[in-house]
N, C-alpha and C. Protein backbone atom coordinates (compact mmCIF):
# COMPACT_ATOMS: atom_id res chain seq x y z
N UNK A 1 0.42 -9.77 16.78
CA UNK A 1 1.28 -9.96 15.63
C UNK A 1 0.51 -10.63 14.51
N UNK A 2 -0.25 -11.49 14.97
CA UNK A 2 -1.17 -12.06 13.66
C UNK A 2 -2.10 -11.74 13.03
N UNK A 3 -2.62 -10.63 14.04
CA UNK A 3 -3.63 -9.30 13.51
C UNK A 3 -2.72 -8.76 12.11
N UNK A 4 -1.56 -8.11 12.71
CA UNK A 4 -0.85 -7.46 11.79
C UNK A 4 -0.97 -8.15 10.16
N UNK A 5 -0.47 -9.76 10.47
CA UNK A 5 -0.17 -10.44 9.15
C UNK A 5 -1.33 -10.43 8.29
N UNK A 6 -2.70 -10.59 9.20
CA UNK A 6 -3.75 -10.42 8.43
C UNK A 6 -4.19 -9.58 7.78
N UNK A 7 -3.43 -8.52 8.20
CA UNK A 7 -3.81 -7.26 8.00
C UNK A 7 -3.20 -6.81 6.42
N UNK A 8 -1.85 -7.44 6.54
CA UNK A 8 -1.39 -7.48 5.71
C UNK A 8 -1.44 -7.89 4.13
N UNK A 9 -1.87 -9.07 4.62
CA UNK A 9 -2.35 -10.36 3.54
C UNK A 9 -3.14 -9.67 2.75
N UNK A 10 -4.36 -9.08 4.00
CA UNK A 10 -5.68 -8.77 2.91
C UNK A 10 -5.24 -7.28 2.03
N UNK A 11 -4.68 -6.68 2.41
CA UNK A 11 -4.10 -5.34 1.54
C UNK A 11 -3.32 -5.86 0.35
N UNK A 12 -2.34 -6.95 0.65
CA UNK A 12 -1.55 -7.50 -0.52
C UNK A 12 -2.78 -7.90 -1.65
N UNK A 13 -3.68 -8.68 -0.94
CA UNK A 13 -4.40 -9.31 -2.23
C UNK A 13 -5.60 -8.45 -2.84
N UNK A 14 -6.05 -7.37 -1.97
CA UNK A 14 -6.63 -6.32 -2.65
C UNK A 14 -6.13 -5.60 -3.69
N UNK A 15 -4.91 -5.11 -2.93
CA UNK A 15 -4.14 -4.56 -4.45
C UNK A 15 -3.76 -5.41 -5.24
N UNK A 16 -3.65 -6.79 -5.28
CA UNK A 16 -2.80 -8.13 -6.21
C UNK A 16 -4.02 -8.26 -7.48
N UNK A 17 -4.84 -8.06 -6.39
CA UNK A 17 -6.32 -8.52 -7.16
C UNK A 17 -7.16 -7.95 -8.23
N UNK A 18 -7.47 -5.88 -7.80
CA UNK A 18 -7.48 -5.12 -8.41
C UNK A 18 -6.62 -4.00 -8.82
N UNK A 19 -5.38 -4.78 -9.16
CA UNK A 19 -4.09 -3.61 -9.58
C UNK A 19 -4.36 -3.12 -10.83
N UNK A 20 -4.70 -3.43 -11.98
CA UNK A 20 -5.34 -3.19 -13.28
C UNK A 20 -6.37 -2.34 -13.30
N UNK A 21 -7.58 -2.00 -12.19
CA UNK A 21 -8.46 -0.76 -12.03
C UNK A 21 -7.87 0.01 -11.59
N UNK A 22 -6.87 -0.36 -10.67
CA UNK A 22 -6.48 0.84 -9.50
C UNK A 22 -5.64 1.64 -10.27
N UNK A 23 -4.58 0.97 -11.66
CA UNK A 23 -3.93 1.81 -12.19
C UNK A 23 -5.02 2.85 -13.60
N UNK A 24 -5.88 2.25 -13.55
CA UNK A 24 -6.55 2.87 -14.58
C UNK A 24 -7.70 3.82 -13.93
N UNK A 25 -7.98 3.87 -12.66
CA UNK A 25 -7.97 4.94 -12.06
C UNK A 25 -7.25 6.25 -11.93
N UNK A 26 -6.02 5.63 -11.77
CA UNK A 26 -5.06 6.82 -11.39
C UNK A 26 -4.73 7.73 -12.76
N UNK A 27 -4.72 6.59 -13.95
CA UNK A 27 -4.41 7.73 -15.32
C UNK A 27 -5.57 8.39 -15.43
N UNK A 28 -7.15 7.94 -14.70
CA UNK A 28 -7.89 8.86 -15.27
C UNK A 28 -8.18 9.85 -14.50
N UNK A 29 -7.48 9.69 -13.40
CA UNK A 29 -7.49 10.97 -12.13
C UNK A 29 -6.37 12.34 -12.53
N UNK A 30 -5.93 11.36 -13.10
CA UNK A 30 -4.30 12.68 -13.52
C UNK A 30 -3.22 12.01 -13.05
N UNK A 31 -2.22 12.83 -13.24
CA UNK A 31 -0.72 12.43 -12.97
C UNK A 31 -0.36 13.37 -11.18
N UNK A 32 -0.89 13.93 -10.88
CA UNK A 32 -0.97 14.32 -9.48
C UNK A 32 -1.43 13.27 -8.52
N UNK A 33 -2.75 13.12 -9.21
CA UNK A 33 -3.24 11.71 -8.19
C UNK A 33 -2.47 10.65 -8.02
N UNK A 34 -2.08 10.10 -9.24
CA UNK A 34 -0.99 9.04 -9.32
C UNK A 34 0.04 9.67 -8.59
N UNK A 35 0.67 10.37 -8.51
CA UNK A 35 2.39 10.70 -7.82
C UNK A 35 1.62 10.82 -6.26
N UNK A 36 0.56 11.45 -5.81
CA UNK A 36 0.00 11.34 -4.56
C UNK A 36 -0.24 10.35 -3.79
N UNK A 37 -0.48 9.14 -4.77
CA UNK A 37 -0.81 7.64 -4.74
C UNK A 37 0.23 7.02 -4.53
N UNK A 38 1.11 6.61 -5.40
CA UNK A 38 2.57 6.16 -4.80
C UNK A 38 3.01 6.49 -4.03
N UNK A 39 3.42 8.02 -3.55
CA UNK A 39 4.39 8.25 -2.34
C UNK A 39 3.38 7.77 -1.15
N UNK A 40 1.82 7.56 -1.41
CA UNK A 40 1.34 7.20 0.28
C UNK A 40 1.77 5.51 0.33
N UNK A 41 1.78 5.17 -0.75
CA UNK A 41 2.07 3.70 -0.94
C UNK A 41 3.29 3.20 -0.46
N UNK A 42 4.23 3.92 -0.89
CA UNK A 42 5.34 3.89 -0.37
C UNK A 42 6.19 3.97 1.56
N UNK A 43 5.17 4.98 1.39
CA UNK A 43 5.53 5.20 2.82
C UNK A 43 4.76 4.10 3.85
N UNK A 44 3.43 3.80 3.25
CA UNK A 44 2.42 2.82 4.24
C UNK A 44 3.75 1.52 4.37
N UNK A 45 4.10 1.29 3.19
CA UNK A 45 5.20 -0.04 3.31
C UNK A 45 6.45 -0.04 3.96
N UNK A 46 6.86 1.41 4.24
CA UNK A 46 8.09 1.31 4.76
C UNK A 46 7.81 1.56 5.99
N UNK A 47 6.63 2.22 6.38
CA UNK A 47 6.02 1.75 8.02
C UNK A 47 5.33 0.28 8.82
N UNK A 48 5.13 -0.44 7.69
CA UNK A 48 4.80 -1.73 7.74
C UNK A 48 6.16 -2.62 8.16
N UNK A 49 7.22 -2.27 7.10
CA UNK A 49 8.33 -2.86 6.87
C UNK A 49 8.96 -2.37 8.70
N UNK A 50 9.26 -1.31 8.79
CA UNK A 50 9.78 -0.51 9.72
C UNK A 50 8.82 -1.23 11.61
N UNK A 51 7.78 -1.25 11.33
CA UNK A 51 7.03 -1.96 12.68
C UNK A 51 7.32 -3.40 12.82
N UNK A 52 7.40 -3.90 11.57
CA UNK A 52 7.56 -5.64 11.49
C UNK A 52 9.05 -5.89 12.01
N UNK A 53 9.94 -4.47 12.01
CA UNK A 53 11.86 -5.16 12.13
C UNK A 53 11.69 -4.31 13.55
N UNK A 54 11.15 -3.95 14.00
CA UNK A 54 10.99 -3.88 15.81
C UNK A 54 11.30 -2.42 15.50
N UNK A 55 10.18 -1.63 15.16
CA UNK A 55 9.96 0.25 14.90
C UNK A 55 9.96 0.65 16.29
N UNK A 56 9.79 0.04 17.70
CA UNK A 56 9.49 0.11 19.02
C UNK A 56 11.27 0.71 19.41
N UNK A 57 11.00 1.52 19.78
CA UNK A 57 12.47 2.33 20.33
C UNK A 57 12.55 2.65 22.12
């Protein structure tokens, strides 16, 4: 479980850290890349979110 948090932490502050390149990446990749980019973003968090509230069935 504390693997996990770490795991966590360091992704939060990667993106916290370089969110200002990462978005100025994406406008210069296109608007595909960007919409490709969010929905993986999205989903990584709601599998994060989803394992952390007991995803184990």
């Amino acid at each position: 479980m504390k693997s996990y948090l770490n795991l966590l932490l360091l992704v939060l502050l990667s993106l916290g850290l370089t969110s200002c390149d990462f978005i100025g990446t994406i406008f210069k990749g296109g608007v595909y890349v960007g919409v490709i980019m969010v929905i993986l973003v999205i989903v990584a968090v709601i599998w994060l979110f989803a394992k952390f509230m007991g995803g184990k069935r």
